[in-house]
C-alpha atoms as a PDB file:
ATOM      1  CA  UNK A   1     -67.389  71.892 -27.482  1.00  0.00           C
ATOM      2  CA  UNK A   2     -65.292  69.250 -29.603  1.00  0.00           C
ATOM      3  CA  UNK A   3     -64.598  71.178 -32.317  1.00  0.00           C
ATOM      4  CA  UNK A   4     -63.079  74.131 -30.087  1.00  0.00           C
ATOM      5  CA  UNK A   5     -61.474  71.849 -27.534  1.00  0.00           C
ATOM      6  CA  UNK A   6     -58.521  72.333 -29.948  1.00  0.00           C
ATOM      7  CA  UNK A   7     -57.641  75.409 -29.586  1.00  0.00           C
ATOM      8  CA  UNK A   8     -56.514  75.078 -26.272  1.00  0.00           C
ATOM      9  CA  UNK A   9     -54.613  71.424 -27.603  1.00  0.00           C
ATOM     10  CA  UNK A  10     -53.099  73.259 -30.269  1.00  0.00           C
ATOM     11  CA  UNK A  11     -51.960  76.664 -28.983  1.00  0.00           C
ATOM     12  CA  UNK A  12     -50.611  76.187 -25.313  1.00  0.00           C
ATOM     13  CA  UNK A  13     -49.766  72.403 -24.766  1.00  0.00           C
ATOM     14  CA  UNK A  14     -52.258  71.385 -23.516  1.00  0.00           C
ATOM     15  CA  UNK A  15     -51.977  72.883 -27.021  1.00  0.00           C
ATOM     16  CA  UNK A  16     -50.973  71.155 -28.028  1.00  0.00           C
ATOM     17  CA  UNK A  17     -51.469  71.529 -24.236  1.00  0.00           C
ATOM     18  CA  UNK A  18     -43.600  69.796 -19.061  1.00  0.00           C
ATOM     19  CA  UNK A  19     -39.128  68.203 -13.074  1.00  0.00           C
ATOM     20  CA  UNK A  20     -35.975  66.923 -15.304  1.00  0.00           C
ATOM     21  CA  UNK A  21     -35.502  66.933 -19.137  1.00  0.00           C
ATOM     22  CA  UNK A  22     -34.649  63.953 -20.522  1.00  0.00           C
ATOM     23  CA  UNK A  23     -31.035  63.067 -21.462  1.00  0.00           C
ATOM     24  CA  UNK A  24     -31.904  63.023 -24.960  1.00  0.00           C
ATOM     25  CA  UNK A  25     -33.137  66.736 -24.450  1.00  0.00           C
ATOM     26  CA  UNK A  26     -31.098  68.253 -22.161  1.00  0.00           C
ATOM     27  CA  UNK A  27     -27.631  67.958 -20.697  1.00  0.00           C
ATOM     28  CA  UNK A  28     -27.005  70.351 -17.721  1.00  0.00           C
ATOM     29  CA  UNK A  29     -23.558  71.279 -17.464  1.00  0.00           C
ATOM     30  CA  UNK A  30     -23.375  71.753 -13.676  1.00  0.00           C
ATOM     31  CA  UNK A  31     -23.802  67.441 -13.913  1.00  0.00           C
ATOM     32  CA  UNK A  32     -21.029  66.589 -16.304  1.00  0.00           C
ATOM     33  CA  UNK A  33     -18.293  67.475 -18.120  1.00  0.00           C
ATOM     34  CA  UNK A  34     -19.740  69.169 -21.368  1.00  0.00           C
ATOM     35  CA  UNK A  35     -17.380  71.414 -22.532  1.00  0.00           C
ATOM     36  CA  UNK A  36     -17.435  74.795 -21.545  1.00  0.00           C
ATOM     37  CA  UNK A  37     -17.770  76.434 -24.787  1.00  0.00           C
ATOM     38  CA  UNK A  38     -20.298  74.548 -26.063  1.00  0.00           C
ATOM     39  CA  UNK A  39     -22.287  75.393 -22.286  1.00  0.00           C
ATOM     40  CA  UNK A  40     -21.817  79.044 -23.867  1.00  0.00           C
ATOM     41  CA  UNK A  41     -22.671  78.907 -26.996  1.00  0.00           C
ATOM     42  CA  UNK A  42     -26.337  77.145 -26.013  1.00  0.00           C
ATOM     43  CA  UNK A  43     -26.562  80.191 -23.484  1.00  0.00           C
ATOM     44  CA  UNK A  44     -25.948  82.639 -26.415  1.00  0.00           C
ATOM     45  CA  UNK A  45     -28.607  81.209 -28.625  1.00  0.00           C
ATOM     46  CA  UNK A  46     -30.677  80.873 -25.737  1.00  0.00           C
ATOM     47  CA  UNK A  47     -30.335  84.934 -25.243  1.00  0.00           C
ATOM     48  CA  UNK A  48     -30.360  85.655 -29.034  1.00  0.00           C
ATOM     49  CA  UNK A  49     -34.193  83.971 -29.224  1.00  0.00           C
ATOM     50  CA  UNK A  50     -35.190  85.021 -26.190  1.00  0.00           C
ATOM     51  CA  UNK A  51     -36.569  88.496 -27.845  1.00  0.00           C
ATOM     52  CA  UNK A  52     -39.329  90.524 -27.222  1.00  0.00           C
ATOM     53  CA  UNK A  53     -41.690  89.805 -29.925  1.00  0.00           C
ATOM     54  CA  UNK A  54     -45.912  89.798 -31.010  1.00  0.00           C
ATOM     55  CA  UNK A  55     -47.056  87.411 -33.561  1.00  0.00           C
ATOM     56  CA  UNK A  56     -51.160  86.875 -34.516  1.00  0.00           C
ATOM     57  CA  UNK A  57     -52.016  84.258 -35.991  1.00  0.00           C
ATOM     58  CA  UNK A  58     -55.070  83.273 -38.372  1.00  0.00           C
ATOM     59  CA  UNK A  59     -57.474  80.053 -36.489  1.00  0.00           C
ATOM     60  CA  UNK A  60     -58.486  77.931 -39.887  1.00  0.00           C
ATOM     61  CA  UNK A  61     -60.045  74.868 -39.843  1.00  0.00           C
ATOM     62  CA  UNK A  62     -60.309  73.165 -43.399  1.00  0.00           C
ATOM     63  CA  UNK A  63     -59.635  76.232 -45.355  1.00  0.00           C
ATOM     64  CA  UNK A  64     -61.845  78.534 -43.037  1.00  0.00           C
ATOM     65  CA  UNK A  65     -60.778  80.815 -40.704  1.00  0.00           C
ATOM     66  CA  UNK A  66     -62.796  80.695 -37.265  1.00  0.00           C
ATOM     67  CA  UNK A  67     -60.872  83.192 -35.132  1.00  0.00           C
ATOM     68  CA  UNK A  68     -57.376  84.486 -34.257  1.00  0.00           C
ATOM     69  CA  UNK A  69     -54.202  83.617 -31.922  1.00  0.00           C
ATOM     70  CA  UNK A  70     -51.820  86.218 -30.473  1.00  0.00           C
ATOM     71  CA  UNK A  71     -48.188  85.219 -28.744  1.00  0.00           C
ATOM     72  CA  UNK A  72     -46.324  87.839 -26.855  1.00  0.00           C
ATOM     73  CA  UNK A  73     -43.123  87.967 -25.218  1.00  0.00           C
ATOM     74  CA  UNK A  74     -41.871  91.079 -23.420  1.00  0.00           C
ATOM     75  CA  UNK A  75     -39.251  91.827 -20.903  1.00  0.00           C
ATOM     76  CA  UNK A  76     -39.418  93.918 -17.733  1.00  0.00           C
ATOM     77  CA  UNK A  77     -37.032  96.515 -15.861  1.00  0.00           C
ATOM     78  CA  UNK A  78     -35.877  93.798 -13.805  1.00  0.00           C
ATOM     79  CA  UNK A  79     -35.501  91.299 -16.544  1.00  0.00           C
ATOM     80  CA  UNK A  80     -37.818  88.866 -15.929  1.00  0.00           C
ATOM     81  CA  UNK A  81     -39.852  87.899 -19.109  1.00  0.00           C
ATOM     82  CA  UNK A  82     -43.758  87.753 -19.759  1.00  0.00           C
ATOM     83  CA  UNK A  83     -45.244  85.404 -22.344  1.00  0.00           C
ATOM     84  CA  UNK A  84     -48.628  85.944 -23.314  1.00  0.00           C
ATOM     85  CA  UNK A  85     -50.910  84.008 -25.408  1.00  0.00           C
ATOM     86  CA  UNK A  86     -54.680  84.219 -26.466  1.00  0.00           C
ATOM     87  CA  UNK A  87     -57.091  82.352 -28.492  1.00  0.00           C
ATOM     88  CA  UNK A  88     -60.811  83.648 -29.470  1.00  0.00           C
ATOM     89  CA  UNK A  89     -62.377  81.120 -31.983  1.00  0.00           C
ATOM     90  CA  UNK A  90     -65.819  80.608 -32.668  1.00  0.00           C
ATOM     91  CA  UNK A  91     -67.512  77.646 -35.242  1.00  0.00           C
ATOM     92  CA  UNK A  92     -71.426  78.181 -35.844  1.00  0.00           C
ATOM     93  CA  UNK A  93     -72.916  79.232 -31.893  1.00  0.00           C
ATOM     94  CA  UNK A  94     -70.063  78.061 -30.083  1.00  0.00           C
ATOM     95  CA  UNK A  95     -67.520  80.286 -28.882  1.00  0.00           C
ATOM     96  CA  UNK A  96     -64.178  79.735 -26.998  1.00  0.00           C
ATOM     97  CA  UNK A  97     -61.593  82.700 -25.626  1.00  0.00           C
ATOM     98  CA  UNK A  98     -58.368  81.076 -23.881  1.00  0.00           C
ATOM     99  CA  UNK A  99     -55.527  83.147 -22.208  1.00  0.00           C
ATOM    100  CA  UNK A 100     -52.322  81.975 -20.960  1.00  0.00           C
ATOM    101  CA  UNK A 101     -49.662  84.821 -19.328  1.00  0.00           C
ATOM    102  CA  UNK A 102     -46.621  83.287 -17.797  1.00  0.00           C
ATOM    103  CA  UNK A 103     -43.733  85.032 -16.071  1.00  0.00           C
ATOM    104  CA  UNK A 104     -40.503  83.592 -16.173  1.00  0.00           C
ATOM    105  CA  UNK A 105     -36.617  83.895 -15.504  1.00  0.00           C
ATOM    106  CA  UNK A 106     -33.722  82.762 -17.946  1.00  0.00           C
ATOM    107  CA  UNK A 107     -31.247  80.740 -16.127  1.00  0.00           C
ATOM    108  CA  UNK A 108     -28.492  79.548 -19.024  1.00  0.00           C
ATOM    109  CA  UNK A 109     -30.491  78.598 -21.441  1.00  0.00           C
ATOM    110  CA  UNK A 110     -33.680  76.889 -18.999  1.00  0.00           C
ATOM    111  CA  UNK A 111     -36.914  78.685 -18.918  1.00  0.00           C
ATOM    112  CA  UNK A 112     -37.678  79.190 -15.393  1.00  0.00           C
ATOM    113  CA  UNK A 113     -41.450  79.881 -14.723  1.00  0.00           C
ATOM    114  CA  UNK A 114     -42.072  82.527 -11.962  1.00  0.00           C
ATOM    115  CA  UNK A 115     -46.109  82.516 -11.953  1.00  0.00           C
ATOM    116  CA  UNK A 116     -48.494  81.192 -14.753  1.00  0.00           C
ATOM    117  CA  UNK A 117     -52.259  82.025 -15.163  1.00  0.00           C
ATOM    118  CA  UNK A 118     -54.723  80.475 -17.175  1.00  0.00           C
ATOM    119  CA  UNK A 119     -58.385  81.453 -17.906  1.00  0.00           C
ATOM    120  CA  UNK A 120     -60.881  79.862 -20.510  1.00  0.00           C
ATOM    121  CA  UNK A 121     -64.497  81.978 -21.532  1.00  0.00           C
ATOM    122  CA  UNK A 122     -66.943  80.802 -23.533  1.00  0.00           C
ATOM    123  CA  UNK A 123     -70.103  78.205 -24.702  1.00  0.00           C
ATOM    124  CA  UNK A 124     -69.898  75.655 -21.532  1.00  0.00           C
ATOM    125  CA  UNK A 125     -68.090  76.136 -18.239  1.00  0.00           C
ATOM    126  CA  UNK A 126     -65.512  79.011 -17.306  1.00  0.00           C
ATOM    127  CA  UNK A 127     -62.385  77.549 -16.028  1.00  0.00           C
ATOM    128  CA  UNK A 128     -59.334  79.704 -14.542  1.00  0.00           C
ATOM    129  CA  UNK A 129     -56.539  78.518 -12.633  1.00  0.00           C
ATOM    130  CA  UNK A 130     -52.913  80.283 -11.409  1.00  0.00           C
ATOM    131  CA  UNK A 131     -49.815  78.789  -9.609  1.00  0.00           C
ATOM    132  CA  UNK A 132     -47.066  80.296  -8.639  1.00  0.00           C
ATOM    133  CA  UNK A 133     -43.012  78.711  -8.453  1.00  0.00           C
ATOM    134  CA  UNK A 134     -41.706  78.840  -5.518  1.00  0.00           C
ATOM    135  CA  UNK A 135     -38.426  78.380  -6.448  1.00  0.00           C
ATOM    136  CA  UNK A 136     -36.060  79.118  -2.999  1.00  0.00           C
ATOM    137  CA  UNK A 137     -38.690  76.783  -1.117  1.00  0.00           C
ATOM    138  CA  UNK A 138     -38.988  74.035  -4.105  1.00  0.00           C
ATOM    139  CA  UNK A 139     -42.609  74.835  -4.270  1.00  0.00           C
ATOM    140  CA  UNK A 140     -45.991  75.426  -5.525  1.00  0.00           C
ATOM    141  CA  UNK A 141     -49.149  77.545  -4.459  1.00  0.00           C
ATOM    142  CA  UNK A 142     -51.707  79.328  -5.749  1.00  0.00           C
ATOM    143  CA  UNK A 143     -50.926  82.737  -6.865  1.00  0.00           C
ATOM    144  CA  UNK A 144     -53.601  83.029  -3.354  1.00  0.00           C
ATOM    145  CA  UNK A 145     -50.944  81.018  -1.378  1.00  0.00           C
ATOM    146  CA  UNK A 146     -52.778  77.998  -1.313  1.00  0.00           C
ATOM    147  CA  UNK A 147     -51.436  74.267  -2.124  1.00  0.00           C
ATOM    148  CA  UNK A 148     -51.673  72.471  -5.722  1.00  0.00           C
ATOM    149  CA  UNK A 149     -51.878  69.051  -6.244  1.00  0.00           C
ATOM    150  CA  UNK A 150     -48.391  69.159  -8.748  1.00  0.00           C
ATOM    151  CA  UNK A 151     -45.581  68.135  -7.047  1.00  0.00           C
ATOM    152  CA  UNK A 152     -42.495  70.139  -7.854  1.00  0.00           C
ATOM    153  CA  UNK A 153     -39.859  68.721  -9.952  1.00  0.00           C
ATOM    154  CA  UNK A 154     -36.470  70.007 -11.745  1.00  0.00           C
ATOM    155  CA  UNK A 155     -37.058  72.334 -14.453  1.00  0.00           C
ATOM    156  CA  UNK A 156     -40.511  72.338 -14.378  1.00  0.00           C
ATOM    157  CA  UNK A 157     -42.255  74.054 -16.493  1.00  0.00           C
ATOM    158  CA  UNK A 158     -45.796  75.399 -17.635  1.00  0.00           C
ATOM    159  CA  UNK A 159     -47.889  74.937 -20.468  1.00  0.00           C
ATOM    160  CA  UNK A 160     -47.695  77.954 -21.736  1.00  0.00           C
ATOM    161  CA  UNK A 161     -43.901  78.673 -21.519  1.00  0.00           C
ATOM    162  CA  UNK A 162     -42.692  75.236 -22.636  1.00  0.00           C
ATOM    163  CA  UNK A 163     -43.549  76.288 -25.972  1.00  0.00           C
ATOM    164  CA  UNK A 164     -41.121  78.827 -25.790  1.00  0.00           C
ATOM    165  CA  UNK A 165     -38.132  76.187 -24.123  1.00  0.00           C
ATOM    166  CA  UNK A 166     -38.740  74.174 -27.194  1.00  0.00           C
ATOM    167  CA  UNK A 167     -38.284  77.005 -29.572  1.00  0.00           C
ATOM    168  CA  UNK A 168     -34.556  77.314 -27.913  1.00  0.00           C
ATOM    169  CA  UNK A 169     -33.405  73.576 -27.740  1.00  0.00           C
ATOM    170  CA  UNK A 170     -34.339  73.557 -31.833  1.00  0.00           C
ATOM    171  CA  UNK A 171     -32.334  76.770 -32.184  1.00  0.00           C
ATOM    172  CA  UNK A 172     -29.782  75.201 -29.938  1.00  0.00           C
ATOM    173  CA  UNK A 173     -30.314  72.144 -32.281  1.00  0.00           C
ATOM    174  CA  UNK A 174     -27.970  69.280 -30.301  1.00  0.00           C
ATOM    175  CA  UNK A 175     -30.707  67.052 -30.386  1.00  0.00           C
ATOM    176  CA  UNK A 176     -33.782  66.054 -32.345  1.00  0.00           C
ATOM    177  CA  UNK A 177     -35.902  64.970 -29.360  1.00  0.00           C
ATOM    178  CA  UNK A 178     -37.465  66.474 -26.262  1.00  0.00           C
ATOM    179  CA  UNK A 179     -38.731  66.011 -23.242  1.00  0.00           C
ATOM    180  CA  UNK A 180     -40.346  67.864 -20.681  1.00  0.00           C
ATOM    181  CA  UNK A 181     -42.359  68.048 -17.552  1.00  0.00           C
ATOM    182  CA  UNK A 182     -44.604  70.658 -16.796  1.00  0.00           C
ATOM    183  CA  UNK A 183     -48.065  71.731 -15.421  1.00  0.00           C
ATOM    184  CA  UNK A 184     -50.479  71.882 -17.514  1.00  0.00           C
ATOM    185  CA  UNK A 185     -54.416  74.581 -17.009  1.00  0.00           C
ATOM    186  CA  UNK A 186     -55.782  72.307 -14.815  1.00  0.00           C
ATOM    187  CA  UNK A 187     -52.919  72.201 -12.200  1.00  0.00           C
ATOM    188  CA  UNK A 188     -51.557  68.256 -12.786  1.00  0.00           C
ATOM    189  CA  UNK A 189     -48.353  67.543 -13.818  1.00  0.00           C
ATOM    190  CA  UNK A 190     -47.857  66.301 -17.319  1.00  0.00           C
ATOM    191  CA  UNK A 191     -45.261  64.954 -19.676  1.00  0.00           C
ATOM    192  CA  UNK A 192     -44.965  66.009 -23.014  1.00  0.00           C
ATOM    193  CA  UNK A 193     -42.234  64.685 -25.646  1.00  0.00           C
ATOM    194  CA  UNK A 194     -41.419  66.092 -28.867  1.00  0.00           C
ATOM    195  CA  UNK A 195     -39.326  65.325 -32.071  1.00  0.00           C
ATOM    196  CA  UNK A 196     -37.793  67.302 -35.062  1.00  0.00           C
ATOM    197  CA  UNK A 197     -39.779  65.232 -38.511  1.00  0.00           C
ATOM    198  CA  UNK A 198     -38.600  67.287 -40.752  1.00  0.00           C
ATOM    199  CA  UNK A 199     -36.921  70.303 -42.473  1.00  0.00           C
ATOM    200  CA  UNK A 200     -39.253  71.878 -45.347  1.00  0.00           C
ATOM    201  CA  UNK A 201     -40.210  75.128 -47.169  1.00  0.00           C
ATOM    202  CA  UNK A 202     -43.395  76.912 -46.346  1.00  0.00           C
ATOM    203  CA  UNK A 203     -44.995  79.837 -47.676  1.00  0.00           C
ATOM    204  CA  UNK A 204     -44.751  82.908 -44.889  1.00  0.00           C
ATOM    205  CA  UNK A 205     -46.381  86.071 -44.916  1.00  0.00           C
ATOM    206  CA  UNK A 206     -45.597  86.315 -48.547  1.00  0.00           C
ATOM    207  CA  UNK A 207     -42.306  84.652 -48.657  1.00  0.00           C
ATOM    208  CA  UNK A 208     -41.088  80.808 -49.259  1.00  0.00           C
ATOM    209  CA  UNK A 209     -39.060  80.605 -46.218  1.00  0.00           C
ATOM    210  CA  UNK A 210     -36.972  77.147 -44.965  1.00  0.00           C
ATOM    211  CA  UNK A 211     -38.673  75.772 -41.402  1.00  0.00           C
ATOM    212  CA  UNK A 212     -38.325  73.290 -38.818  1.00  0.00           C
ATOM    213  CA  UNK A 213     -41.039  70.567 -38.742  1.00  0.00           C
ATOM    214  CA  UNK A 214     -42.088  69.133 -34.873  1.00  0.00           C
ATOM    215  CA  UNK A 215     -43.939  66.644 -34.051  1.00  0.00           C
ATOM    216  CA  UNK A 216     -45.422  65.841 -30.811  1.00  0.00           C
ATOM    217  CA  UNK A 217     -44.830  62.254 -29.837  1.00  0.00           C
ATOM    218  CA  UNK A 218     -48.279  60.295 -28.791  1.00  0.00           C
ATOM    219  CA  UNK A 219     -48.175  56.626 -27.550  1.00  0.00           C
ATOM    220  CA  UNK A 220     -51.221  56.402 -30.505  1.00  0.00           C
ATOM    221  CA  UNK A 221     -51.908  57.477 -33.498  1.00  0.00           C
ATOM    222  CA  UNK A 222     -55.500  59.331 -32.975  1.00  0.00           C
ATOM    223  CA  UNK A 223     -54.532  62.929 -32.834  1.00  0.00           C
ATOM    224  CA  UNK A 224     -51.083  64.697 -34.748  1.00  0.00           C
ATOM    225  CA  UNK A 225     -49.999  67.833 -33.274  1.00  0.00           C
ATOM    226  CA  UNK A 226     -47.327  69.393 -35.952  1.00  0.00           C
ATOM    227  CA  UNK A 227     -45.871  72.685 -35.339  1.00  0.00           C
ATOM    228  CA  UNK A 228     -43.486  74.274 -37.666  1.00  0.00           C
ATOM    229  CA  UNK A 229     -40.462  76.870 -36.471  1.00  0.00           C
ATOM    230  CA  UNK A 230     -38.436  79.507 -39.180  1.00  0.00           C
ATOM    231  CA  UNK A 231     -34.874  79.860 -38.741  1.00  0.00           C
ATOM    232  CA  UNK A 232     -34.610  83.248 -41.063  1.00  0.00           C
ATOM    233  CA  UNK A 233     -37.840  84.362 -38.166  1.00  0.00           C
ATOM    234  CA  UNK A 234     -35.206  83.993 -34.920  1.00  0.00           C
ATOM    235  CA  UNK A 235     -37.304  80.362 -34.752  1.00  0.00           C
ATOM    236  CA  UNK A 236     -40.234  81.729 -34.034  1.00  0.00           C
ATOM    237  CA  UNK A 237     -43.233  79.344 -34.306  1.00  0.00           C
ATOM    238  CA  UNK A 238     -45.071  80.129 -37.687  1.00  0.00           C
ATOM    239  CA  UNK A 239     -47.730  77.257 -37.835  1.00  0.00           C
ATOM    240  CA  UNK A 240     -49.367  74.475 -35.910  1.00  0.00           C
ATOM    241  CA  UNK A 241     -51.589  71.850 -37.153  1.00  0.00           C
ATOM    242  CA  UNK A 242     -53.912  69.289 -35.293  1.00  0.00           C
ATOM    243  CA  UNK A 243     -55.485  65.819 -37.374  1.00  0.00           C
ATOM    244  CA  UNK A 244     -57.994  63.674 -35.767  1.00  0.00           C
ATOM    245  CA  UNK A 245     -58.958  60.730 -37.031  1.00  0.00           C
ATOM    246  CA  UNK A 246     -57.422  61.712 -40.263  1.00  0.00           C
ATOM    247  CA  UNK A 247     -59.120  65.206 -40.908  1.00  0.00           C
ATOM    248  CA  UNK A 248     -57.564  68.488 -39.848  1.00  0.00           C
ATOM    249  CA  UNK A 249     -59.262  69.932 -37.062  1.00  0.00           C
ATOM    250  CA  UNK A 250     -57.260  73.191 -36.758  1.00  0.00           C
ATOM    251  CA  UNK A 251     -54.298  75.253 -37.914  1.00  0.00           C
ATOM    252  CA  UNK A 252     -53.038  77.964 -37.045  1.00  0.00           C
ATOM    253  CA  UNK A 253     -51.154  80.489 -39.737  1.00  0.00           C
ATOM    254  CA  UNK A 254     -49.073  83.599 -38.989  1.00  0.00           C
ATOM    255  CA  UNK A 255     -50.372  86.682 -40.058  1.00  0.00           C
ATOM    256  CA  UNK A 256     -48.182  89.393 -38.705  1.00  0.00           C
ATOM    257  CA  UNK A 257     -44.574  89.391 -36.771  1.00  0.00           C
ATOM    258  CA  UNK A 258     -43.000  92.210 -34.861  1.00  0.00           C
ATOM    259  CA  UNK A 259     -39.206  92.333 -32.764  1.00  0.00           C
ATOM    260  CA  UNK A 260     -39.212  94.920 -30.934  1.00  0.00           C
ATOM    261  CA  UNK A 261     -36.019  96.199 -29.080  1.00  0.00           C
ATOM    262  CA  UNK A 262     -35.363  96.056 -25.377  1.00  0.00           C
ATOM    263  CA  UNK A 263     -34.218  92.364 -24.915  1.00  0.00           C
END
């Protein structure tokens, strides 16, 4: 199950697979004096990529593709977002199918998670697990009411929907690091950090397009975790990349994009 283990690093954070930002990442204007206009403008970019959107994705692994990815974001009649994502891969007789669907709220320009669920199918063990935010209460629980082990923190997130708070605070673009806390599919908290490498060209469904290079910071060297974000594509992730000991061991290519009205 090495090989596939991956997919779940590589596409939802824990894909890689975040309680407070850190300062370098965040500055929350209800805590200082930031100027007004500036809190504005990161709300309106936070709105304008905040879209309803489907993008699929080709699975390769060293020039082979092993399976597909799928990222979904759509809005509801209240206005409360869903973010799906889904993974089916499959390398000689093993085979791995991952879902994540998180709910969420937009408060300024914070992802607030409402719910997240998380199921893995497959060669080995099943795993599922759900937790709901229990925001007015500063809580967690089971989407069947019962405790986690995650304590709650500011601006906690999921590790699902973290991938989509990153995509604004590169759009928002006031700082070339991040930080976050969130919990990840086995219900523990985690802490993930992030930093803008580099900007480059990439080929995109037919088109030499400018994009955002991302690292995700490690306290070793073992594993890279690169994802890359267009611009000219309302920053919408268009590539990830995992090396182990040197060798890729997965990447994921866009395939197809759709905006659809209605956000």
């Amino acid at each position: 199950m090495q090989k596939l283990s991956v997919v779940s690093t590589l596409f939802c954070l824990g894909l890689l697979p975040l309680a407070a930002y850190s300062a370098a990442a965040r500055v929350d204007p209800q805590f200082t004096n930031m100027n007004t206009d500036v809190s504005s403008e990161w709300i309106a970019m936070a709105t304008e990529i905040t879209q309803p959107y489907k993008a699929i994705y080709d699975l390769n692994r060293r020039g082979r593709t092993h399976g597909t990815a799928e990222r979904e974001l759509s809005v509801n009649e209240n206005g409360n977002w869903r973010y799906r994502t889904s993974t089916e891969a499959s390398i000689l007789f093993l085979s791995d199918r991952r879902y994540n669907d998180s709910s969420f709220q937009m408060n300024g320009y914070y992802v607030e998670p409402l719910t997240y669920e998380y199921a893995r199918r497959g060669t080995g063990s099943d795993q599922a697990y759900s937790v709901r935010f229990q925001r007015p209460e500063n809580q967690l629980q089971t989407l069947e009411g019962e405790p986690v082990a995650a304590e709650w923190r500011e601006h906690l997130l999921d590790a699902n929907a973290v991938l989509h708070q990153l995509q604004i605070d590169i759009a928002i673009g006031e700082s070339e690091s991040f930080a976050y806390d969130l919990i990840d599919e086995d219900g523990r908290n985690e802490y993930y950090e992030f930093a803008v490498v580099a900007q480059e060209t990439m080929q995109v469904l037919g088109d030499t397009i400018d994009v955002v290079k991302v690292e995700r910071v490690r306290d070793h060297n073992r594993r890279q975790t690169y994802f890359w974000f267009a611009p000219s594509l309302n920053f919408t992730l268009v590539g990830m990349q995992q090396i182990e000991g040197g060798k890729e061991q997965l990447r994921l290519v866009l395939n197809d994009l759709t905006f659809y009205e209605g956000g």
